[in-house]
C-alpha atoms as a PDB file:
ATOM      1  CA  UNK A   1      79.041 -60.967 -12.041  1.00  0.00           C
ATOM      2  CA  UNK A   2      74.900 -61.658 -12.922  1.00  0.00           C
ATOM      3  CA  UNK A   3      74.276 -62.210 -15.967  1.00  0.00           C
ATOM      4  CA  UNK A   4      71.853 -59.443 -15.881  1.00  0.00           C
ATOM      5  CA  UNK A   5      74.735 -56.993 -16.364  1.00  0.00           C
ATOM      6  CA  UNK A   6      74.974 -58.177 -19.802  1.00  0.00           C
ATOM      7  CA  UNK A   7      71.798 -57.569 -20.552  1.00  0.00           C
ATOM      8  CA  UNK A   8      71.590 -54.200 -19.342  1.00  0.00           C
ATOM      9  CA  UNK A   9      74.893 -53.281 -21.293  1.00  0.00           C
ATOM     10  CA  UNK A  10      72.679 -54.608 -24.524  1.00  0.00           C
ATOM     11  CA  UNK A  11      69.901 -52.255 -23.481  1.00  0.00           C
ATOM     12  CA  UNK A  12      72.351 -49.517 -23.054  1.00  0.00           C
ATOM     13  CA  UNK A  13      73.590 -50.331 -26.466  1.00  0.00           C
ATOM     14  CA  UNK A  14      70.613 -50.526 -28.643  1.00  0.00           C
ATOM     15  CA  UNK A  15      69.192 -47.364 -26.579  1.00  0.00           C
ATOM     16  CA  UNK A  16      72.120 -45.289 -27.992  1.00  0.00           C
ATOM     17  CA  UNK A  17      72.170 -46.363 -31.203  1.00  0.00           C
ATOM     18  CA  UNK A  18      69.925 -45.892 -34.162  1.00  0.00           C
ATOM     19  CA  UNK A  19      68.408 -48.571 -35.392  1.00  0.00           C
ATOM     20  CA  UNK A  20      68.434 -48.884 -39.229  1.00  0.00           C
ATOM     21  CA  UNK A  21      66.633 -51.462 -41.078  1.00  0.00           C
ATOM     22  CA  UNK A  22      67.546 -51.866 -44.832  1.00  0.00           C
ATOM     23  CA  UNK A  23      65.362 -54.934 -45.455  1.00  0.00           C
ATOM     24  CA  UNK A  24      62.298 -54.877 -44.109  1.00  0.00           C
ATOM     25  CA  UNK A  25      59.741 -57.317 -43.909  1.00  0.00           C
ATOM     26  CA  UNK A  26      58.725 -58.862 -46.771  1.00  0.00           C
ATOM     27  CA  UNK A  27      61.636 -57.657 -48.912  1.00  0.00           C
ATOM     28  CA  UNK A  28      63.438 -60.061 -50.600  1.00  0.00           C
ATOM     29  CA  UNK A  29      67.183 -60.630 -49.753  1.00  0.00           C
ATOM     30  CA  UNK A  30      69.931 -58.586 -52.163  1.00  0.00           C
ATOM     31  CA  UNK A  31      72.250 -61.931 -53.480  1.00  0.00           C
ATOM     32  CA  UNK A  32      69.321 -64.624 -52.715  1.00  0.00           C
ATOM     33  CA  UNK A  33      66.149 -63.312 -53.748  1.00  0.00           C
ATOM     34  CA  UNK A  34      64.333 -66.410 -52.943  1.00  0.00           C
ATOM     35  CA  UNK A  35      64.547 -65.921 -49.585  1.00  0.00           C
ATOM     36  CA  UNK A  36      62.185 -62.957 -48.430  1.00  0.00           C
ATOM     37  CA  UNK A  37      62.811 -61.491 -44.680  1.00  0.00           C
ATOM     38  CA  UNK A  38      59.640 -62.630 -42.165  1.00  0.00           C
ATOM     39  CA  UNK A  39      60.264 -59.752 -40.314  1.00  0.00           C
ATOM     40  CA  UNK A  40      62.122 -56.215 -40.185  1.00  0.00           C
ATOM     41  CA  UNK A  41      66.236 -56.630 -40.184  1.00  0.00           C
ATOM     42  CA  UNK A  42      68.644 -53.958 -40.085  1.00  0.00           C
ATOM     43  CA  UNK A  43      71.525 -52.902 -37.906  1.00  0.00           C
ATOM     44  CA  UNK A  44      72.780 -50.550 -35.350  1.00  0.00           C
ATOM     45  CA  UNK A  45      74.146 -47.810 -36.994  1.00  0.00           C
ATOM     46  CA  UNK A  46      77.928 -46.323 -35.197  1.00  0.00           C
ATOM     47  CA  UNK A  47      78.546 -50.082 -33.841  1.00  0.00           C
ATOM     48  CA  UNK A  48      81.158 -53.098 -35.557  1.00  0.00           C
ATOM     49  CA  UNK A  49      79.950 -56.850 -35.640  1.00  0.00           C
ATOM     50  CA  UNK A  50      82.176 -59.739 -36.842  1.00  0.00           C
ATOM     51  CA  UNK A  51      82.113 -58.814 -40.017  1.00  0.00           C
ATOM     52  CA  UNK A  52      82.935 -55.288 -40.230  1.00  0.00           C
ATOM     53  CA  UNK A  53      79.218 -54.325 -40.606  1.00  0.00           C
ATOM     54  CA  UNK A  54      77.328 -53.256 -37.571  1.00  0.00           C
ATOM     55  CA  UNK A  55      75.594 -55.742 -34.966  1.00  0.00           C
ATOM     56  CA  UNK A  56      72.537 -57.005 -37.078  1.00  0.00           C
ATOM     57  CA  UNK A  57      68.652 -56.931 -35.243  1.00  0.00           C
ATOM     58  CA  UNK A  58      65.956 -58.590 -35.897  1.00  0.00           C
ATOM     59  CA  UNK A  59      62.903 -55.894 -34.816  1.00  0.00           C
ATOM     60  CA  UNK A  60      59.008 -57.658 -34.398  1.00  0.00           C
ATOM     61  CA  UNK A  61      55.965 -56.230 -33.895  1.00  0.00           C
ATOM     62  CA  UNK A  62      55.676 -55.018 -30.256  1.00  0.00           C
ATOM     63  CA  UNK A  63      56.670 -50.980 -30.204  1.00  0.00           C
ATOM     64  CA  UNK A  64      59.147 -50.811 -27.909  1.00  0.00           C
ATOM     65  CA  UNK A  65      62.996 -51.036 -27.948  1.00  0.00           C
ATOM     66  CA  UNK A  66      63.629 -53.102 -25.506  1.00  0.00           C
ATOM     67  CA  UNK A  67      66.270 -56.385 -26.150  1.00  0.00           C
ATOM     68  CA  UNK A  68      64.290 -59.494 -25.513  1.00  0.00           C
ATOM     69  CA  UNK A  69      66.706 -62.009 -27.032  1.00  0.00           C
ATOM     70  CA  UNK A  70      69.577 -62.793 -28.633  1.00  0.00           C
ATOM     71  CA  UNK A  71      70.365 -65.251 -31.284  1.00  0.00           C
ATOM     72  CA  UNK A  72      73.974 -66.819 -31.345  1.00  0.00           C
ATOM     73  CA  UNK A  73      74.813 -68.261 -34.467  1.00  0.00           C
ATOM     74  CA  UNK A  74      78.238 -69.939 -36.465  1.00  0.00           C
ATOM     75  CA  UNK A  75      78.420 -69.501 -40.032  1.00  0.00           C
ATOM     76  CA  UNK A  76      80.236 -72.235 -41.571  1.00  0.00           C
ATOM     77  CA  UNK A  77      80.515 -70.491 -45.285  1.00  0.00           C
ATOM     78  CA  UNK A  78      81.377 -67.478 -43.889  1.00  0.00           C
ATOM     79  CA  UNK A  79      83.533 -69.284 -40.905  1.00  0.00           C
ATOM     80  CA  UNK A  80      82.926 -66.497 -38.629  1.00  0.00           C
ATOM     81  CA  UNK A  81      80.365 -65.917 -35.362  1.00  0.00           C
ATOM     82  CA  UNK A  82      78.032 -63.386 -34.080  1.00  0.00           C
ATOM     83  CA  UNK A  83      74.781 -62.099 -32.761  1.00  0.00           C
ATOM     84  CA  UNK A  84      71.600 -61.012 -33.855  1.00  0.00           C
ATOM     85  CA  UNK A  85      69.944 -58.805 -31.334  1.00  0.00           C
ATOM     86  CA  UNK A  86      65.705 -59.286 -30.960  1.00  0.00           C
ATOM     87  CA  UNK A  87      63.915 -56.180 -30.373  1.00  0.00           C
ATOM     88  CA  UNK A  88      60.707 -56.140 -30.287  1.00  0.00           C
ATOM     89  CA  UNK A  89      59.594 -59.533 -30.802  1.00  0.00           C
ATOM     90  CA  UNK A  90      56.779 -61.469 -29.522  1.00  0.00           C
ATOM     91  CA  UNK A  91      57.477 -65.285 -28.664  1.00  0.00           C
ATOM     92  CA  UNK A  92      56.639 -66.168 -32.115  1.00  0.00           C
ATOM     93  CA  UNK A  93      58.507 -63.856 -33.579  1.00  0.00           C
ATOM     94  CA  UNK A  94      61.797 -64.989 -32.130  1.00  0.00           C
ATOM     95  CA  UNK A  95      60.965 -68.445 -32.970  1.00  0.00           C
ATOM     96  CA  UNK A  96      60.675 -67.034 -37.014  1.00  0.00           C
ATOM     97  CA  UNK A  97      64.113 -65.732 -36.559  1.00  0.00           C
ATOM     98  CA  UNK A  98      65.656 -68.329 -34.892  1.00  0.00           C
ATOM     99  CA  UNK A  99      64.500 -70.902 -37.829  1.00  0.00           C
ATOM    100  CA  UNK A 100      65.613 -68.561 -40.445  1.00  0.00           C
ATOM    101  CA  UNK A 101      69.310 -69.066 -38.426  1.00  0.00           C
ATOM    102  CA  UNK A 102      69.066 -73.035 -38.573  1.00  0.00           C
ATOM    103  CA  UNK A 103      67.247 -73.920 -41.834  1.00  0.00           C
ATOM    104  CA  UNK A 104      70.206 -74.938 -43.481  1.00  0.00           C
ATOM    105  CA  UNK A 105      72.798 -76.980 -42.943  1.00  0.00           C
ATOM    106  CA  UNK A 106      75.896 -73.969 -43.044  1.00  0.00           C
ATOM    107  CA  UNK A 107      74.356 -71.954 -40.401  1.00  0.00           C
ATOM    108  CA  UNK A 108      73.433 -72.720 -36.969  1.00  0.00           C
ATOM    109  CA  UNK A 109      71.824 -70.635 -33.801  1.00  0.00           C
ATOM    110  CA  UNK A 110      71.066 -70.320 -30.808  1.00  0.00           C
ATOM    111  CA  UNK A 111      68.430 -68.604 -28.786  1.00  0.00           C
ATOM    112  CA  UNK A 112      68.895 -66.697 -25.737  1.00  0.00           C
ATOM    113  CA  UNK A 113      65.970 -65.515 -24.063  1.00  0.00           C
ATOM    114  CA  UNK A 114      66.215 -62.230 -21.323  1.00  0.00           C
ATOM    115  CA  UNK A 115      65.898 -63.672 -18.027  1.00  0.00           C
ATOM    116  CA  UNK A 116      63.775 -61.360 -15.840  1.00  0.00           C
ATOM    117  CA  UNK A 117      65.181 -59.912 -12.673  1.00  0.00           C
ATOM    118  CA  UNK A 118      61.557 -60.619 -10.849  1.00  0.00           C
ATOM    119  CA  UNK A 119      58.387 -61.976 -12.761  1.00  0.00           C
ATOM    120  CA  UNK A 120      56.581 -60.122 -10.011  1.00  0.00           C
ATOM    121  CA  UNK A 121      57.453 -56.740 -11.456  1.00  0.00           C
ATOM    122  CA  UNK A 122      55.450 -57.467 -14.451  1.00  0.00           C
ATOM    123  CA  UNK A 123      52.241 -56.980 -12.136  1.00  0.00           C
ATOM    124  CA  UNK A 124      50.857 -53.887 -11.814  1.00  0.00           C
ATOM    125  CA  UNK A 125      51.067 -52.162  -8.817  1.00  0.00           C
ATOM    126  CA  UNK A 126      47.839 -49.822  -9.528  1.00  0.00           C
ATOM    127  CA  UNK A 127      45.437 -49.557 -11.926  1.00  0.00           C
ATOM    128  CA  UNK A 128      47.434 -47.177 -14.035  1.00  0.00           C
ATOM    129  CA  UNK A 129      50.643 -48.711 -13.627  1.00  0.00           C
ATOM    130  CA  UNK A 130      51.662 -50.178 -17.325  1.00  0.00           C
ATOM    131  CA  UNK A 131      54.854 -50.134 -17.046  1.00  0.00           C
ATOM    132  CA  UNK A 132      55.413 -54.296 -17.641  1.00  0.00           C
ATOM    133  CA  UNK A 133      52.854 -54.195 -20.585  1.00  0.00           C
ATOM    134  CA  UNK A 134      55.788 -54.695 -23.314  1.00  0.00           C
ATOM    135  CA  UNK A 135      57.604 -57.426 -21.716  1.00  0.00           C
ATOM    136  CA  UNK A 136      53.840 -59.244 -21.685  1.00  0.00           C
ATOM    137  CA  UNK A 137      53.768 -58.914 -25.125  1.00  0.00           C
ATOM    138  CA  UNK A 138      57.018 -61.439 -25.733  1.00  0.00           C
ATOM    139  CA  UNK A 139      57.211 -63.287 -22.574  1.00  0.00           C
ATOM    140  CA  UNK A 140      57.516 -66.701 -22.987  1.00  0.00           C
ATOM    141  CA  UNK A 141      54.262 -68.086 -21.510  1.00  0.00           C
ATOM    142  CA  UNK A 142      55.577 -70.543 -19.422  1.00  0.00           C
ATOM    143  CA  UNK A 143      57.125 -67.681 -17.810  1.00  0.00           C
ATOM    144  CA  UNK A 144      54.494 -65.743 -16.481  1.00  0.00           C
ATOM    145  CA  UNK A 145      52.434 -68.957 -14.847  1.00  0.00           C
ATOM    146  CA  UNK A 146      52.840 -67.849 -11.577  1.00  0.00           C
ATOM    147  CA  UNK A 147      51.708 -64.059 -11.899  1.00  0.00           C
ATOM    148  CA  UNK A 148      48.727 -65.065 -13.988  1.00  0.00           C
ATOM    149  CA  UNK A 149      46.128 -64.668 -11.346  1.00  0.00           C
ATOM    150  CA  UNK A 150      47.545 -61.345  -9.968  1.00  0.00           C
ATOM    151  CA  UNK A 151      47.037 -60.017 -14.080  1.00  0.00           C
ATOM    152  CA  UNK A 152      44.125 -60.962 -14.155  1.00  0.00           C
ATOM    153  CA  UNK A 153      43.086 -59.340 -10.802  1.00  0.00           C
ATOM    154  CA  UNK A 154      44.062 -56.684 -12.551  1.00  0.00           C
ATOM    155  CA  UNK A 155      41.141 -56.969 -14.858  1.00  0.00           C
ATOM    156  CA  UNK A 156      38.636 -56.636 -12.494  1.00  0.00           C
ATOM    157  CA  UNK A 157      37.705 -53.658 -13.816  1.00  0.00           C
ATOM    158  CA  UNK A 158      37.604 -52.772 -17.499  1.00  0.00           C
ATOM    159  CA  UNK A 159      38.134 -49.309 -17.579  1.00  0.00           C
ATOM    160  CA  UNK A 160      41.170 -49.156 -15.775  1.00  0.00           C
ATOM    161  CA  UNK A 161      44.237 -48.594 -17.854  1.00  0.00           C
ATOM    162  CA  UNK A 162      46.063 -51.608 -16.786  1.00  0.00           C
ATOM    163  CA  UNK A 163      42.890 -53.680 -17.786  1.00  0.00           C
ATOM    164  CA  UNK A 164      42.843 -52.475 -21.158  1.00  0.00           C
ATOM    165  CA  UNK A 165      46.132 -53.063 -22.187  1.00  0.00           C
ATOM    166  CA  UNK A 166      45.615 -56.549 -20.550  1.00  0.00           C
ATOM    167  CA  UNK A 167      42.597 -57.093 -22.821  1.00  0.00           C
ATOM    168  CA  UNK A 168      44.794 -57.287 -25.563  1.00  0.00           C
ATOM    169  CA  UNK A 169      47.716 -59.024 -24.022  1.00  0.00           C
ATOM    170  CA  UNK A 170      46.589 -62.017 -22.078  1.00  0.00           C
ATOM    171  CA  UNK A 171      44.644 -63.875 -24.718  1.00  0.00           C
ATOM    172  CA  UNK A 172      48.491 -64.865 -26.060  1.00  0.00           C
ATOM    173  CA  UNK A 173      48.128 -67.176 -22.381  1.00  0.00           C
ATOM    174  CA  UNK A 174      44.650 -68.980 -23.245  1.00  0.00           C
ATOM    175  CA  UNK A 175      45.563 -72.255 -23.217  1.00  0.00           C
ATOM    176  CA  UNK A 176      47.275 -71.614 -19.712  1.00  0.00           C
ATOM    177  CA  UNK A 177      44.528 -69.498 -18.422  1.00  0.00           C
ATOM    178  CA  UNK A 178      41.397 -72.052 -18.218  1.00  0.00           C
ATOM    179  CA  UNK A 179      41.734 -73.191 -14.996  1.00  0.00           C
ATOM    180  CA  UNK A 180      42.041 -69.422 -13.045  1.00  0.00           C
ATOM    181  CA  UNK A 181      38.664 -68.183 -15.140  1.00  0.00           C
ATOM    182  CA  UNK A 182      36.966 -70.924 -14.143  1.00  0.00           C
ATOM    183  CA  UNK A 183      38.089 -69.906 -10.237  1.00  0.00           C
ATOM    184  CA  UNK A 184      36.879 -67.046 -10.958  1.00  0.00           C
ATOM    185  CA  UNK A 185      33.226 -68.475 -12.365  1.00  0.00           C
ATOM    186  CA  UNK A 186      32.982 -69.765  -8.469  1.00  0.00           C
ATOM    187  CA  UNK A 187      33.644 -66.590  -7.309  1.00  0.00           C
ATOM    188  CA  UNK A 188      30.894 -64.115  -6.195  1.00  0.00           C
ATOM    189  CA  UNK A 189      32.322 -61.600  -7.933  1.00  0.00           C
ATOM    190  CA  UNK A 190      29.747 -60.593 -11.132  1.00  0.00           C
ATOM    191  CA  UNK A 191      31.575 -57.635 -12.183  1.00  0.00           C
ATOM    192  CA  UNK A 192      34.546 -59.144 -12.603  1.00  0.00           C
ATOM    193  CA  UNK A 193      33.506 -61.956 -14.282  1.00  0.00           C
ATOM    194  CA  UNK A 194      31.229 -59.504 -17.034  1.00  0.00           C
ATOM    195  CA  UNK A 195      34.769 -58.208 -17.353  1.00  0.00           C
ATOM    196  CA  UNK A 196      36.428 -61.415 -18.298  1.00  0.00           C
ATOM    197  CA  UNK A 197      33.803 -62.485 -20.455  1.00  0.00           C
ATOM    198  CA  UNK A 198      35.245 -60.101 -23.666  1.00  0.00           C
ATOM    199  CA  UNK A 199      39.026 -61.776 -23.033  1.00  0.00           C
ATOM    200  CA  UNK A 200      36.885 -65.339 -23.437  1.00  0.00           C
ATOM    201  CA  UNK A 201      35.883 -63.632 -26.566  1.00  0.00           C
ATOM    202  CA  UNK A 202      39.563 -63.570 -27.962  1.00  0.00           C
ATOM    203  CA  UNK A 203      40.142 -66.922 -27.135  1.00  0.00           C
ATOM    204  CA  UNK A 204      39.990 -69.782 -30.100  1.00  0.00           C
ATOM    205  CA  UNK A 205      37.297 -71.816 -30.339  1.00  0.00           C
ATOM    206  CA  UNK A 206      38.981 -74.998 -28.891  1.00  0.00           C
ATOM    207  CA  UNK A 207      39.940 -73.068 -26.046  1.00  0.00           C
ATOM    208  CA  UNK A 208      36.236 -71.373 -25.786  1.00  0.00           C
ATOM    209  CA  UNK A 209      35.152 -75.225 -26.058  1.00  0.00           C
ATOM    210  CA  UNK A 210      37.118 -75.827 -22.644  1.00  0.00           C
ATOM    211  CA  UNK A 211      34.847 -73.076 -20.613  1.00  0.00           C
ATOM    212  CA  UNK A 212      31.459 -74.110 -22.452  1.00  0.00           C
ATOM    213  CA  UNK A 213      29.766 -75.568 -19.098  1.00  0.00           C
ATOM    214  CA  UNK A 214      30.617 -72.937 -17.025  1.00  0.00           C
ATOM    215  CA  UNK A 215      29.309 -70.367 -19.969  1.00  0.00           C
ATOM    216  CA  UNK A 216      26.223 -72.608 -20.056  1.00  0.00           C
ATOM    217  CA  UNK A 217      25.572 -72.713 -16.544  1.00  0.00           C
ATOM    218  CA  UNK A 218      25.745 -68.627 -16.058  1.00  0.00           C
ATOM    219  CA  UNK A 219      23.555 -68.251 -18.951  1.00  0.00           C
ATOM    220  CA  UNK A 220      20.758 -70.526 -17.665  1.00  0.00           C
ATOM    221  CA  UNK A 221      21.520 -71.192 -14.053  1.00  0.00           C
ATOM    222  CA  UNK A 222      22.973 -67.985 -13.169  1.00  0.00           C
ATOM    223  CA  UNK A 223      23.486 -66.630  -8.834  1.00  0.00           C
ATOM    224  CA  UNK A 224      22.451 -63.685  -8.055  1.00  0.00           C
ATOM    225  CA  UNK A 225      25.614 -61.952  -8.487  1.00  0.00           C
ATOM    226  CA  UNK A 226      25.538 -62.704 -12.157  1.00  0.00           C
ATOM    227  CA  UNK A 227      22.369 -61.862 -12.630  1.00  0.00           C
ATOM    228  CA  UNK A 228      23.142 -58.270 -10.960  1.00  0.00           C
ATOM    229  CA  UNK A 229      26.120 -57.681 -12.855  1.00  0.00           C
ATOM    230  CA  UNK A 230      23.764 -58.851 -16.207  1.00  0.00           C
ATOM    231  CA  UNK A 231      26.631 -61.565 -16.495  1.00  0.00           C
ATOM    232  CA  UNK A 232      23.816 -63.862 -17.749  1.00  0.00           C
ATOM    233  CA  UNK A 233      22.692 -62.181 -20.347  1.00  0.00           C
ATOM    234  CA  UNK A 234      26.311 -61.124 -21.649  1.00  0.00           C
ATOM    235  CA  UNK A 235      27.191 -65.090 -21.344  1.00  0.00           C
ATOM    236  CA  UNK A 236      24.267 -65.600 -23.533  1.00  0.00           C
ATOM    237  CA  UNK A 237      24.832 -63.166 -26.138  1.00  0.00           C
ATOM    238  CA  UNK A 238      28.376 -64.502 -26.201  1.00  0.00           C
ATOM    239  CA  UNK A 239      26.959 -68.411 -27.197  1.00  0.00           C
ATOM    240  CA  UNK A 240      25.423 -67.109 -29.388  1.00  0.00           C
ATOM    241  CA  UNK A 241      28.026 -64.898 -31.237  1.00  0.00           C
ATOM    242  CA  UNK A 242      29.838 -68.404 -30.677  1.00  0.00           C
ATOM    243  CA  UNK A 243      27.464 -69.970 -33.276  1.00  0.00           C
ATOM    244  CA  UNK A 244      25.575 -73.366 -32.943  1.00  0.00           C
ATOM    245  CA  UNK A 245      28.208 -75.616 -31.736  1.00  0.00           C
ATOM    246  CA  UNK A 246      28.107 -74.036 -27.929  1.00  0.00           C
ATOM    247  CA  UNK A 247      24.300 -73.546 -27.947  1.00  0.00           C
END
């Protein structure tokens, strides 16, 4: 049987259930209130974990209830075993709770990401299709490499729905994403690259530092594409907003 059935049997479960959280993030914990909770944790109310309560989750940031993880972890005081279900949870986020599961010596995790059926789903397949948008959010970013240049493609346009949502989603993939906005630089395509030039904007600085020449060059040596689209001028603006050190 595919693993995948698992998975979907965890979606099923968390779907039906409420989730409850009773310590929420920033809350200090009840018996050791040193230790304050990085993110939201609660339980799924109507369902039995190892220890008589119900199976514990960890919920992040991203607004959607979809299982992107698991975390697998022995308890040596306690001598028992179980899960914590992620929901929610960017890439960094599941990284917080998997350290607070191995930061001491009694207690020890394991992470288990949700494999995806086909990265290739995750593209849009029009310019209102966001239907992948919240598995963007916490996909680990080695992960989506090879749909990167399809997303952006979809980001060709700026008003499109799929754009926007993309505007705030693909800056998590910076470091990754250099080499694909610079293929599109050598393109001839000046509205698409006025489009990518707010995304550039999200990047940090070191990152920004990486694309300086090609900035440079459409601000001073721009083709006529650029200078039709008013790519030049946005470029410009943009070193400046950047501040001395890419002038």
């Amino acid at each position: 049987m595919s693993d995948i059935a698992f998975w979907q049997a965890l979606d099923t479960l968390v779907s039906q259930s409420e989730i409850i959280i009773d310590r929420p993030k920033g809350s200090a914990h009840p018996r050791y209130p040193d230790f304050i909770y990085p993110l939201d944790y609660g339980y799924l109310q109507g369902t039995t974990a190892a220890d008589g309560g119900g199976i514990d989750v960890w919920v992040g940031s991203v607004p959607s209830c979809e299982v992107g993880a698991i975390i697998c972890i022995v308890d040596l005081v306690k001598r028992d075993s179980e899960i914590k279900i992620l929901i929610g949870c960017t890439e960094e986020e599941a990284n917080v709770a998997y350290w607070v599961h191995n930061k001491t010596e009694y207690m020890k995790g394991v992470l288990i990401r949700k494999p995806l059926e086909n990265i290739f789903d995750l593209v849009p397949k029009d310019k209102h299709d966001i239907s992948g948008m919240a598995t963007l959010k916490v996909i680990d970013i080695d992960s989506v490499q090879p749909i990167l240049w399809q997303l952006l493609q979809c980001m060709q346009d700026g008003n499109w729905p799929c754009a926007i949502e993309l505007l705030d989603i693909m800056p998590r993939f910076h470091s990754i994403l250099v080499p694909h906005i610079k293929e599109i630089f050598n393109t001839d395509d000046g509205d698409w690259k006025w489009f990518i030039l707010p995304l550039i904007e999200r990047f940090p600085p070191e990152t920004i530092k990486l694309l300086e020449a090609d900035l440079r060059r459409i601000a001073t040596q721009p083709t006529m594409d650029e200078v039709g689209s008013e790519v030049d001028e946005k470029a410009r603006k943009l070193l400046e907003k950047l501040g001395g050190q890419y002038i």
